[in-house]
Each structure stands twice: as C-alpha cells, then as structure tokens.
PDB file of N, CA and C in Angstrom:
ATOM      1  N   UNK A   1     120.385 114.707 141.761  1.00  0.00           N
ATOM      2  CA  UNK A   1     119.395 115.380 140.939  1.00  0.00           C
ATOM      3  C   UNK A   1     120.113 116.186 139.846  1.00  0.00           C
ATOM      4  N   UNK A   2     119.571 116.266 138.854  1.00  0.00           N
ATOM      5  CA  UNK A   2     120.125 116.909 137.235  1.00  0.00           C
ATOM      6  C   UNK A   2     120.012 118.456 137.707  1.00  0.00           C
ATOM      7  N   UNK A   3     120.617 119.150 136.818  1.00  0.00           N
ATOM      8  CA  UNK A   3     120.633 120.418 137.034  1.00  0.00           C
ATOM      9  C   UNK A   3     120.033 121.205 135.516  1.00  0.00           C
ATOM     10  N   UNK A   4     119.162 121.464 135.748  1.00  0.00           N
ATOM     11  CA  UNK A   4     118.410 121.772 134.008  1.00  0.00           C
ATOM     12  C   UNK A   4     118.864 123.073 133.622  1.00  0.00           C
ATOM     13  N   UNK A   5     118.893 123.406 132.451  1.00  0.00           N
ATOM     14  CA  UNK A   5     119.622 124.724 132.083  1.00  0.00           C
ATOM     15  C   UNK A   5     118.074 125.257 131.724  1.00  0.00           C
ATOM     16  N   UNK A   6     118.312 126.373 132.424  1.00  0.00           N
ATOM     17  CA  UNK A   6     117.509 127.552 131.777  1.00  0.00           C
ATOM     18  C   UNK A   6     117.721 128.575 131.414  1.00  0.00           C
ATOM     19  N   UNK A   7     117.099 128.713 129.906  1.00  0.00           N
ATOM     20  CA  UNK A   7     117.639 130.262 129.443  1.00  0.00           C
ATOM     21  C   UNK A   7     116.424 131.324 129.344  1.00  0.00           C
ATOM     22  N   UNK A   8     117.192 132.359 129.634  1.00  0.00           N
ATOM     23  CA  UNK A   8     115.827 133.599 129.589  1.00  0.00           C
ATOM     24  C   UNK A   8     116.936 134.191 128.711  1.00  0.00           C
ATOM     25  N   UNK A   9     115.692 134.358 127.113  1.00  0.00           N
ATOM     26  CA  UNK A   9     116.428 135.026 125.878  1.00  0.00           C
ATOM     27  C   UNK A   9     115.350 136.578 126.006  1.00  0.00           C
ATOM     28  N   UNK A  10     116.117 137.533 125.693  1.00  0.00           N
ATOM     29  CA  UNK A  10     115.281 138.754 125.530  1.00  0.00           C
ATOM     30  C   UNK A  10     115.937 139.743 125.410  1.00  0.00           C
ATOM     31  N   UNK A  11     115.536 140.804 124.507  1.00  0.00           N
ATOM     32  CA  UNK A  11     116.281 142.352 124.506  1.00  0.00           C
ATOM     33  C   UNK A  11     116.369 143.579 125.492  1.00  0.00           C
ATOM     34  N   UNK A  12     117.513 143.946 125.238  1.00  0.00           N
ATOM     35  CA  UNK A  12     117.426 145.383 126.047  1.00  0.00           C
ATOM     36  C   UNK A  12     116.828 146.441 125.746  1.00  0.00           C
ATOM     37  N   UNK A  13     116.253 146.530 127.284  1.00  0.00           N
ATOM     38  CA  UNK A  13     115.048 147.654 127.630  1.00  0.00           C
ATOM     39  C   UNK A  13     113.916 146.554 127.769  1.00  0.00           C
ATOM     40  N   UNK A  14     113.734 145.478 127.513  1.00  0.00           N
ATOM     41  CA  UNK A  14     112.551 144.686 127.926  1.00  0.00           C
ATOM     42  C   UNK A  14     112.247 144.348 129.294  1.00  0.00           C
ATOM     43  N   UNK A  15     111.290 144.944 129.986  1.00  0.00           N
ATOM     44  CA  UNK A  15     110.868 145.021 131.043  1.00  0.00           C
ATOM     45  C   UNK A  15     110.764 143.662 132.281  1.00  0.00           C
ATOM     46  N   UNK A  16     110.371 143.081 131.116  1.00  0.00           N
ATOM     47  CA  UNK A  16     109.975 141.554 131.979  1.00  0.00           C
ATOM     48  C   UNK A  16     110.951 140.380 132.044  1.00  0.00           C
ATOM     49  N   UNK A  17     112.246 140.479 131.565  1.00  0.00           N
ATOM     50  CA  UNK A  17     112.854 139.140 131.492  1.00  0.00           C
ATOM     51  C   UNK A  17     113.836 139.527 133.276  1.00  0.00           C
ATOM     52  N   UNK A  18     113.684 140.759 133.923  1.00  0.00           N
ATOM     53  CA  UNK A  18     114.209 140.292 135.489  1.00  0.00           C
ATOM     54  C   UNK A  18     113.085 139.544 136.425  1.00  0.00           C
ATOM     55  N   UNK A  19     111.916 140.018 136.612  1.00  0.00           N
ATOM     56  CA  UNK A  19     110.631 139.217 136.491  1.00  0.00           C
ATOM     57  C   UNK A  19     110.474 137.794 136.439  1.00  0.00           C
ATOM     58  N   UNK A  20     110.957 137.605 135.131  1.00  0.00           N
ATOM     59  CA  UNK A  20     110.556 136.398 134.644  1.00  0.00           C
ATOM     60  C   UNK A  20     112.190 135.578 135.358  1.00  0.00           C
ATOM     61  N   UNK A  21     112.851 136.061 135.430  1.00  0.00           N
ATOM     62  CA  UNK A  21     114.235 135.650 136.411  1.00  0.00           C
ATOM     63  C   UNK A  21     114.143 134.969 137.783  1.00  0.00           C
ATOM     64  N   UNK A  22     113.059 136.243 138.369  1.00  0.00           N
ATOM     65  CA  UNK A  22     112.758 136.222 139.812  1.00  0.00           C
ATOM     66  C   UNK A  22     112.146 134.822 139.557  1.00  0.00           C
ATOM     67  N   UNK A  23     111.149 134.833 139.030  1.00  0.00           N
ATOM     68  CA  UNK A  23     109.906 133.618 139.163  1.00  0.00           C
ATOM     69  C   UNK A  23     110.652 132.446 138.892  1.00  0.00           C
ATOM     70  N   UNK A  24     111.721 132.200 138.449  1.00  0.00           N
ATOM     71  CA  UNK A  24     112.569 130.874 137.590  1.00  0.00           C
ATOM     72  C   UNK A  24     113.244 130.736 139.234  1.00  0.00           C
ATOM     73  N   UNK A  25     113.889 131.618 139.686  1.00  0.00           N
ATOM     74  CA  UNK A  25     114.317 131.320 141.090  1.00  0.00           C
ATOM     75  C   UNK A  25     113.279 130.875 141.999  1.00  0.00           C
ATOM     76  N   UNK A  26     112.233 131.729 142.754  1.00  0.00           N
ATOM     77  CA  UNK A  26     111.269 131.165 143.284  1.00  0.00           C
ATOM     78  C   UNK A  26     111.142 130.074 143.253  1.00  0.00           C
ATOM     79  N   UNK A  27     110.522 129.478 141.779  1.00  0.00           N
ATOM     80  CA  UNK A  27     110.058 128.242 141.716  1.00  0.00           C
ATOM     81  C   UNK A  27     111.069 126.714 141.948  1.00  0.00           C
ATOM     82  N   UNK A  28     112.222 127.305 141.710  1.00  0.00           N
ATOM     83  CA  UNK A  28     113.340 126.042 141.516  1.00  0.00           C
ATOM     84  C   UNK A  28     113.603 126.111 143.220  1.00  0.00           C
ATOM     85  N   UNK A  29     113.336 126.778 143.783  1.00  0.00           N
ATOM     86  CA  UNK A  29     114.149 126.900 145.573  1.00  0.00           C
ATOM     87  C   UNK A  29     112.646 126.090 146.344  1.00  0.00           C
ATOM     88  N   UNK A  30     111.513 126.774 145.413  1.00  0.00           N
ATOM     89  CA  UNK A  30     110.317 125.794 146.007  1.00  0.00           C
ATOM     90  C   UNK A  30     110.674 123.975 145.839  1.00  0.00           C
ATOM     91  N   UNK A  31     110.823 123.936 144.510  1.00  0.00           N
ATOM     92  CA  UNK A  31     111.411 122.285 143.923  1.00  0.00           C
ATOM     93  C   UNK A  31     112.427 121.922 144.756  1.00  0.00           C
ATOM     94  N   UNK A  32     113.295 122.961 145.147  1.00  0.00           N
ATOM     95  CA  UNK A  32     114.705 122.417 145.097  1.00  0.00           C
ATOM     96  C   UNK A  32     115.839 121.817 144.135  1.00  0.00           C
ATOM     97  N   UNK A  33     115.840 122.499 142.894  1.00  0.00           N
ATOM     98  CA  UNK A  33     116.151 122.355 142.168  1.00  0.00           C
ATOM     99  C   UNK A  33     116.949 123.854 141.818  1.00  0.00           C
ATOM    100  N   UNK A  34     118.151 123.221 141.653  1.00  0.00           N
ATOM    101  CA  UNK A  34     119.420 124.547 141.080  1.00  0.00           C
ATOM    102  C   UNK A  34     119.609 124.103 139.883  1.00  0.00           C
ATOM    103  N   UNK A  35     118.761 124.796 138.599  1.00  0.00           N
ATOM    104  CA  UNK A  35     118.994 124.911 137.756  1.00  0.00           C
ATOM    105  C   UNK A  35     120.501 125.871 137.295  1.00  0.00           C
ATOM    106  N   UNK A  36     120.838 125.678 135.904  1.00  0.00           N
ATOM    107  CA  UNK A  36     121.844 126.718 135.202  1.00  0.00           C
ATOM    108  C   UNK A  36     120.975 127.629 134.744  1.00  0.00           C
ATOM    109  N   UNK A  37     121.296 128.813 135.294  1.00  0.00           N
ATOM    110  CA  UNK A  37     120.376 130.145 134.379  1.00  0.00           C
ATOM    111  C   UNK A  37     121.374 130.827 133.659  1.00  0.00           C
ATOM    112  N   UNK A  38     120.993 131.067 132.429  1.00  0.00           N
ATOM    113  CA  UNK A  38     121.675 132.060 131.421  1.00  0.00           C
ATOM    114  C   UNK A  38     120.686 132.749 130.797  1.00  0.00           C
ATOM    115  N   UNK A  39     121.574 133.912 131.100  1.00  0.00           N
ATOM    116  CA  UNK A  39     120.475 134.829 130.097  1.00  0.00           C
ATOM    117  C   UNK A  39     120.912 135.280 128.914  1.00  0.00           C
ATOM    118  N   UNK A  40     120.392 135.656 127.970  1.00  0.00           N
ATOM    119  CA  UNK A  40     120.980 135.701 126.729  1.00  0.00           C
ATOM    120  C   UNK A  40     119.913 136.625 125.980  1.00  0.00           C
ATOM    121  N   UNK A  41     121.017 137.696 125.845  1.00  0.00           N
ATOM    122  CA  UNK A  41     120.249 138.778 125.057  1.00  0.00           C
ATOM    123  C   UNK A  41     120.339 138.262 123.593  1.00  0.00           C
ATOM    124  N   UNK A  42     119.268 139.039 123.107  1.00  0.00           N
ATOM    125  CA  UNK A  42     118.821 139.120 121.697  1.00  0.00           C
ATOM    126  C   UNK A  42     119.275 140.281 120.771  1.00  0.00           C
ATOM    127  N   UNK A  43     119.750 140.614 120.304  1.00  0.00           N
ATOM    128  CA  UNK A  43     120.288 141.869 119.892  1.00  0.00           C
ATOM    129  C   UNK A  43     119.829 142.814 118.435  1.00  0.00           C
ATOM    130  N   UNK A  44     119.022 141.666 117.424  1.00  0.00           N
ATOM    131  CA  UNK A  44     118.059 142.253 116.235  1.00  0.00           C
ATOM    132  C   UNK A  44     117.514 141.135 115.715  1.00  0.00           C
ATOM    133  N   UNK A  45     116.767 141.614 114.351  1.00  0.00           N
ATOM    134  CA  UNK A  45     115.828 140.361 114.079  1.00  0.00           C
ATOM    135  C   UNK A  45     116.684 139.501 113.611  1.00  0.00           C
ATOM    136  N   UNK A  46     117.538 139.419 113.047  1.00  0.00           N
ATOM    137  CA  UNK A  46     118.498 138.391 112.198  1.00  0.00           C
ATOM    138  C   UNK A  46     118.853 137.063 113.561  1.00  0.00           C
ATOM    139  N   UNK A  47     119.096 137.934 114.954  1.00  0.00           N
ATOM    140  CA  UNK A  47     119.148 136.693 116.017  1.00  0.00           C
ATOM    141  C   UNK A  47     118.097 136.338 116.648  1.00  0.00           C
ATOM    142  N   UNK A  48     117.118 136.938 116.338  1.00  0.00           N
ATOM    143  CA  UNK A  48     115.643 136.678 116.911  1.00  0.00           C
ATOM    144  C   UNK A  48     115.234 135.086 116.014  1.00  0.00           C
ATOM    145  N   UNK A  49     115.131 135.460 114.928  1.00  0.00           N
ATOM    146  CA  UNK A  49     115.263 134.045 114.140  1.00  0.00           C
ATOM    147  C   UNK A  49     116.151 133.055 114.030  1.00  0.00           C
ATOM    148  N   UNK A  50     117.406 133.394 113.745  1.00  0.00           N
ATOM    149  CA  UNK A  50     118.621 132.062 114.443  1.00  0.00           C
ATOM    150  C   UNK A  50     118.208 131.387 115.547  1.00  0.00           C
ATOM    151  N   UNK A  51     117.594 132.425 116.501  1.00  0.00           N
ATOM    152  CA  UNK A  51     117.321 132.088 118.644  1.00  0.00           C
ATOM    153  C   UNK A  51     115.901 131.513 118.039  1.00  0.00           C
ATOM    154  N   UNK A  52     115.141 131.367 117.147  1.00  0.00           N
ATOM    155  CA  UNK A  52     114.231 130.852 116.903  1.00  0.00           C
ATOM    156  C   UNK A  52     112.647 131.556 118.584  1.00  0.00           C
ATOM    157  N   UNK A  53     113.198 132.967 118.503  1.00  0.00           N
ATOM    158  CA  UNK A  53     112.657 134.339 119.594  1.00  0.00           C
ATOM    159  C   UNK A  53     111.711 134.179 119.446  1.00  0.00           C
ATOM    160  N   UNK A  54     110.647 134.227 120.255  1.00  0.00           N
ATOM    161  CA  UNK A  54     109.105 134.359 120.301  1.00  0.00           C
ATOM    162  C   UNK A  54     108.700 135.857 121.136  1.00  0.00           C
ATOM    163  N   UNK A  55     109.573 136.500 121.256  1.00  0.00           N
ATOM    164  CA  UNK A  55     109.599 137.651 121.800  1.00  0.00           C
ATOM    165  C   UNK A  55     110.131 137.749 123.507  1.00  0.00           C
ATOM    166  N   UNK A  56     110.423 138.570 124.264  1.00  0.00           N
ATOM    167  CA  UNK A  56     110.946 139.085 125.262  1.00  0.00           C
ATOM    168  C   UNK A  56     110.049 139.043 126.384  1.00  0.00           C
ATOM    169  N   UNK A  57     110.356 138.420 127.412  1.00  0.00           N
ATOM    170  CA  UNK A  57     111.406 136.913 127.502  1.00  0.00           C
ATOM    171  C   UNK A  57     110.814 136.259 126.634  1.00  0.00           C
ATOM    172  N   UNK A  58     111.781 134.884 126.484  1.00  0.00           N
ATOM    173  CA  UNK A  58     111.299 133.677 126.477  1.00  0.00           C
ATOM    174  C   UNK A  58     112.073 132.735 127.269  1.00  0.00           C
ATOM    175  N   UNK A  59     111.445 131.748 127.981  1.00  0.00           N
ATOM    176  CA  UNK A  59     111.621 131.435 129.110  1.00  0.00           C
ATOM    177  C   UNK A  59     111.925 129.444 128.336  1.00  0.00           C
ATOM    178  N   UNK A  60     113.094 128.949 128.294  1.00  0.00           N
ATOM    179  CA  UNK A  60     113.421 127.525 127.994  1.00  0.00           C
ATOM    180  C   UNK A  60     113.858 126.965 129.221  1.00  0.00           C
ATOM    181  N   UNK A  61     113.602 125.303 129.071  1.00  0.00           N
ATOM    182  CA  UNK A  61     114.252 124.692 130.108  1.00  0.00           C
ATOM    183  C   UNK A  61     114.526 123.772 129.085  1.00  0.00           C
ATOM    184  N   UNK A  62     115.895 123.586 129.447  1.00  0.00           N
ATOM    185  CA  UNK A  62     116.663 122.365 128.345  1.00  0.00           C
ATOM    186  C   UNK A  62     116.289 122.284 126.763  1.00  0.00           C
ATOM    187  N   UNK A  63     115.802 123.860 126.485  1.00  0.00           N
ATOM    188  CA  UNK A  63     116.078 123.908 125.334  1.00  0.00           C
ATOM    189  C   UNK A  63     114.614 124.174 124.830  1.00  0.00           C
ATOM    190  N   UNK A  64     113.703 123.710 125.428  1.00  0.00           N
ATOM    191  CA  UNK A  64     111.978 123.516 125.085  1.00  0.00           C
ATOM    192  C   UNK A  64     111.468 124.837 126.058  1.00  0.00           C
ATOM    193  N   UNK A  65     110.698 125.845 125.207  1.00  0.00           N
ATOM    194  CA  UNK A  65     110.206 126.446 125.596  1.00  0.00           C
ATOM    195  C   UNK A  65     108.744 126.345 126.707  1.00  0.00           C
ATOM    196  N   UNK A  66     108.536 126.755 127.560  1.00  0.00           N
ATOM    197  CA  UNK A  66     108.053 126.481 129.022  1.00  0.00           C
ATOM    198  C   UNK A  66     106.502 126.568 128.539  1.00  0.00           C
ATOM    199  N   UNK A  67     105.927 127.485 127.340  1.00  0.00           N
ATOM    200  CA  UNK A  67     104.506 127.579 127.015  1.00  0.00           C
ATOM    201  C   UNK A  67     104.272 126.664 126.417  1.00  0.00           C
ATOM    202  N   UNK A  68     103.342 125.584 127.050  1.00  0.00           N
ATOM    203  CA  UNK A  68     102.837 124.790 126.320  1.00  0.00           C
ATOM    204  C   UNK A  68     102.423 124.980 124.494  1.00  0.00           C
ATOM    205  N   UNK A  69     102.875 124.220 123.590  1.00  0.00           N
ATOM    206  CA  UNK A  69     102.806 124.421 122.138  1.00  0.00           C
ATOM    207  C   UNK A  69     103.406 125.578 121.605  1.00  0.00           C
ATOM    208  N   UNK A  70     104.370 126.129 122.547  1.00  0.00           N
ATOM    209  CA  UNK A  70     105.615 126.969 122.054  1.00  0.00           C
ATOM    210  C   UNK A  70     106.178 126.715 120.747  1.00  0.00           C
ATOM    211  N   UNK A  71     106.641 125.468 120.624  1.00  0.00           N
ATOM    212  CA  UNK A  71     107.917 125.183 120.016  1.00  0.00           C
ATOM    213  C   UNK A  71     107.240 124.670 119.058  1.00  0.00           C
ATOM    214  N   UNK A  72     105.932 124.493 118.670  1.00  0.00           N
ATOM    215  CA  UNK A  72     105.106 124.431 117.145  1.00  0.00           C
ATOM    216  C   UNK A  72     104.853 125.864 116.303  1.00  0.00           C
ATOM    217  N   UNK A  73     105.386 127.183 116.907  1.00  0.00           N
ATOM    218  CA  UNK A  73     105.273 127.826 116.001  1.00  0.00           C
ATOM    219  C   UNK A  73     106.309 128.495 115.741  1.00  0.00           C
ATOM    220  N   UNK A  74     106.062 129.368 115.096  1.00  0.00           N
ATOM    221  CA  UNK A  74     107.547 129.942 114.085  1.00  0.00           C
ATOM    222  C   UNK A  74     107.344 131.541 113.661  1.00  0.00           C
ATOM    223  N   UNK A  75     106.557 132.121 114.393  1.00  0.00           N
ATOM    224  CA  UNK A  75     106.399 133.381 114.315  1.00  0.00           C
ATOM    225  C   UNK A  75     107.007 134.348 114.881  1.00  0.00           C
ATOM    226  N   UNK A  76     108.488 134.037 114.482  1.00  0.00           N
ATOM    227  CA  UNK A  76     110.058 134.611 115.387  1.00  0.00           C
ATOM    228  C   UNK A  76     109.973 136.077 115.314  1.00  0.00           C
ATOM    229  N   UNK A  77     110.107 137.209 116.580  1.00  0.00           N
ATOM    230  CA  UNK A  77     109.850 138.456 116.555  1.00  0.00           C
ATOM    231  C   UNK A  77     110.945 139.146 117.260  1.00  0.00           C
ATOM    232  N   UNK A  78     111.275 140.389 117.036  1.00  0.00           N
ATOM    233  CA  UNK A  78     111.982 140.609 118.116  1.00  0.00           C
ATOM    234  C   UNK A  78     110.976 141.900 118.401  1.00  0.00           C
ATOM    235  N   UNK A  79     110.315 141.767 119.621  1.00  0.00           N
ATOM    236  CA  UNK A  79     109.029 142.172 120.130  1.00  0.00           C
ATOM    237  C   UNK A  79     109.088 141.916 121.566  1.00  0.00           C
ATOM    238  N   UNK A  80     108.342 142.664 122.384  1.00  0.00           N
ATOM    239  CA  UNK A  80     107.629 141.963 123.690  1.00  0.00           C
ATOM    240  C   UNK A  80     107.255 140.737 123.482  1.00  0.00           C
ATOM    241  N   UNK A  81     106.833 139.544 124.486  1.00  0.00           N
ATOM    242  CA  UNK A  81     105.647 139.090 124.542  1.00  0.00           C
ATOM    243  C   UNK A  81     105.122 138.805 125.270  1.00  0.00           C
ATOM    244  N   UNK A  82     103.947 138.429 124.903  1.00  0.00           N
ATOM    245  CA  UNK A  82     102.894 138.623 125.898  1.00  0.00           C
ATOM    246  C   UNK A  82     102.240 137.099 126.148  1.00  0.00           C
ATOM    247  N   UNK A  83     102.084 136.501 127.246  1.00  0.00           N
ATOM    248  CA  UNK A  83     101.659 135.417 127.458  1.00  0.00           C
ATOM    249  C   UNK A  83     100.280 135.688 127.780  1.00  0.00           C
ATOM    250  N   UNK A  84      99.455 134.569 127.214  1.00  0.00           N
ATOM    251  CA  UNK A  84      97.960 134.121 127.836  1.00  0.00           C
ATOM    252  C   UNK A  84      97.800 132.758 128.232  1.00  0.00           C
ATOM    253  N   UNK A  85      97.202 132.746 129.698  1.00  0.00           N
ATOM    254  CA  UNK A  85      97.247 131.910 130.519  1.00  0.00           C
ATOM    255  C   UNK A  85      96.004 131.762 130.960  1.00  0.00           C
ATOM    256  N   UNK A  86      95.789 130.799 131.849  1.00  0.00           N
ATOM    257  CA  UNK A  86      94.032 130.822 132.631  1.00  0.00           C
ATOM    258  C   UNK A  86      93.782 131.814 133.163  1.00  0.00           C
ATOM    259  N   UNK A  87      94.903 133.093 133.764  1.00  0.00           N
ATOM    260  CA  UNK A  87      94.919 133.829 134.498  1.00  0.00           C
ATOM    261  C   UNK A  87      94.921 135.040 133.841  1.00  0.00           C
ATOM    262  N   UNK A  88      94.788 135.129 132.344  1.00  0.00           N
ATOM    263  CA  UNK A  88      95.043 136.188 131.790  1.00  0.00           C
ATOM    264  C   UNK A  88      96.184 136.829 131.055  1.00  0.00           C
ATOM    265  N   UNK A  89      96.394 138.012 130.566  1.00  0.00           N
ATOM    266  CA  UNK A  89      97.526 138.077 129.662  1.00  0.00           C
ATOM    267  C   UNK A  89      98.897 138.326 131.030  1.00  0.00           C
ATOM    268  N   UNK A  90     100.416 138.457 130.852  1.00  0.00           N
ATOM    269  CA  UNK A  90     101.242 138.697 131.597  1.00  0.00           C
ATOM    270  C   UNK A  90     102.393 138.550 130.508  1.00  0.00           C
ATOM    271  N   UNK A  91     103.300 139.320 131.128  1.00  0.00           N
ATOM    272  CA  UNK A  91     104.550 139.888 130.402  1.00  0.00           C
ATOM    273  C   UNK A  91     105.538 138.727 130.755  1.00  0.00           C
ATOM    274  N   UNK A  92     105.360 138.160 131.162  1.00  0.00           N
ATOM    275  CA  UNK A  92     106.502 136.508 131.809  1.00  0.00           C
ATOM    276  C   UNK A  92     105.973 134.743 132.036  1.00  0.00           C
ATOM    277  N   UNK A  93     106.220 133.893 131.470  1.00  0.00           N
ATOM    278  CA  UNK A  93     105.518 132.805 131.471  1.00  0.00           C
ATOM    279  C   UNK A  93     104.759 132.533 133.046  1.00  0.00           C
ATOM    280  N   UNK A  94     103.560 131.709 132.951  1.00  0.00           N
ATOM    281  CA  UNK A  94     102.969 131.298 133.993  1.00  0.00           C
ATOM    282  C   UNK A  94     103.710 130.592 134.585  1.00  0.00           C
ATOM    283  N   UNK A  95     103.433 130.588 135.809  1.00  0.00           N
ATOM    284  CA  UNK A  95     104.394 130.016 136.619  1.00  0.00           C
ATOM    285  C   UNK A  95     103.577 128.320 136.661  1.00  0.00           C
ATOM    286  N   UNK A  96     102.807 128.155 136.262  1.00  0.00           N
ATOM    287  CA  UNK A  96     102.613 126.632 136.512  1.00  0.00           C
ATOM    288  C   UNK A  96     103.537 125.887 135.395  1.00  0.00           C
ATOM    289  N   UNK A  97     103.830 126.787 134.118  1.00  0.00           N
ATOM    290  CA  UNK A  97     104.286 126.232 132.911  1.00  0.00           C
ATOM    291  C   UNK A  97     105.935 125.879 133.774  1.00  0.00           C
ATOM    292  N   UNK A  98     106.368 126.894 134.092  1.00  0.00           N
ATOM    293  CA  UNK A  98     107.837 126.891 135.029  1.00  0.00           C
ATOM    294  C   UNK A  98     107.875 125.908 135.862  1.00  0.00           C
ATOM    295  N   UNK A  99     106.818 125.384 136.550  1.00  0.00           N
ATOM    296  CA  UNK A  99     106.794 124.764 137.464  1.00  0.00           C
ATOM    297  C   UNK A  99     106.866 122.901 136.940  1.00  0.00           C
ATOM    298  N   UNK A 100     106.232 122.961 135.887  1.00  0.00           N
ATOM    299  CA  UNK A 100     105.915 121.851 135.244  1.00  0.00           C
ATOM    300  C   UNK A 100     107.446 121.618 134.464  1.00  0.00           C
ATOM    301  N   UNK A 101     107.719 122.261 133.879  1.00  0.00           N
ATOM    302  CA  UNK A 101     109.392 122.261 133.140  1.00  0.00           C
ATOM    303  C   UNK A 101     110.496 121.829 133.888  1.00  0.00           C
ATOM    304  N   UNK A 102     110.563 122.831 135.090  1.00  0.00           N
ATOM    305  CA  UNK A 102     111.768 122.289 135.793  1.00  0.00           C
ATOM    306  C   UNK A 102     111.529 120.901 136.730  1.00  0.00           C
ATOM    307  N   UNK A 103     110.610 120.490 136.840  1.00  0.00           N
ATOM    308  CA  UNK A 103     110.092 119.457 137.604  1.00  0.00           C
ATOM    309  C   UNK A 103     110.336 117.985 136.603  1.00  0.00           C
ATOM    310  N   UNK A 104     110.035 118.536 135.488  1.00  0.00           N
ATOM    311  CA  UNK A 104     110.228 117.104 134.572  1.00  0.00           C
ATOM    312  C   UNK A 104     111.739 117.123 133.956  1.00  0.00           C
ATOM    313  N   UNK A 105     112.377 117.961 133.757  1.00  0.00           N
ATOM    314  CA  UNK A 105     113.827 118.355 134.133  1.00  0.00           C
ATOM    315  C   UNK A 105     114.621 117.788 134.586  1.00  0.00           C
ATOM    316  N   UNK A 106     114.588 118.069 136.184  1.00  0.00           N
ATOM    317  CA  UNK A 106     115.273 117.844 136.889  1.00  0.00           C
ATOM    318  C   UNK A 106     114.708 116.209 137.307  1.00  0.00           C
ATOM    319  N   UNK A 107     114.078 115.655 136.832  1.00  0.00           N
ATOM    320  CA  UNK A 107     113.666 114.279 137.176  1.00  0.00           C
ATOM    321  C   UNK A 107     113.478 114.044 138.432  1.00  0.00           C
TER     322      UNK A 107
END
C-alpha cells in the first residue's frame, strides 16, 4: 500500500491545525494507512500565496486539498479558516473529506 503525504499548512498561534493533526491520525489508523505527515508553517502573506494558503489549517493529501472544490479557488489568506460542512461550520476539515482523500490515496 502507497503511503500518501499529508500536509497540514498553518500559522503560529492557530488553534486548529493540532486538531486537525489528531483527526488525520484517527482516520488513517481507522484505514490503515500510514501516511507522511508534515506540517508546515506559514509564516506571512507573501508565503500564504506561494503555499497557494486558504487559511489555517489547510489540510492536503498528495498535494490536493481535502475540501471538496478547494483547489478552484484562489482567495489565498493568511487567516483562520473556517470550514462548512453538512455538519456545520468547524475550525478543521470534515472528516469525511479526510476520509475520502486518504482512501483514494493510498489506493
């Protein structure tokens, strides 16, 4: 089985990218899947836009961001963000999006 890289990009003092850590573990030990996790801080807007940032976290697997129609926009921040899901707003991607990523991933 492949080992998918995942990165959690986000700044310091942002609340949610250990969170959003935890849940990337959870879900890959549910799969069985040992992804690569890196985390990778963000450090101002100039790398928020290079990192092509959607705000803190953001949660990639192999490069494609985990929110469905992520990677169609371009409204690079260095900000919180805030996800909306079926379940409502939350500070860390849904875990079905995680679940769906590393699953097609890891093949």
């Amino acid at each position: 089985m492949r080992r998918p890289l995942v990165e959690i990009l986000y700044f310091e003092g942002c609340p949610n990218h250990e969170p959003a850590r935890a849940l990337v573990e959870r879900i890959a030990a549910e799969l069985r899947v040992e992804p690569r996790i890196e985390l990778l801080e963000v450090v101002d807007v100039g790398a928020a836009i290079e990192e092509r940032f959607l705000g803190s976290p953001t949660v990639r697997v192999d490069g494609r961001d985990v929110e469905p129609g992520a990677d169609e926009r371009l409204d690079f921040v260095f900000a919180c963000r805030v996800y909306r899901s079926e379940r409502g707003l939350a500070g860390y991607p849904d875990s079905s999006w995680i679940r769906d990523a590393l699953g097609e991933a890891a093949g």
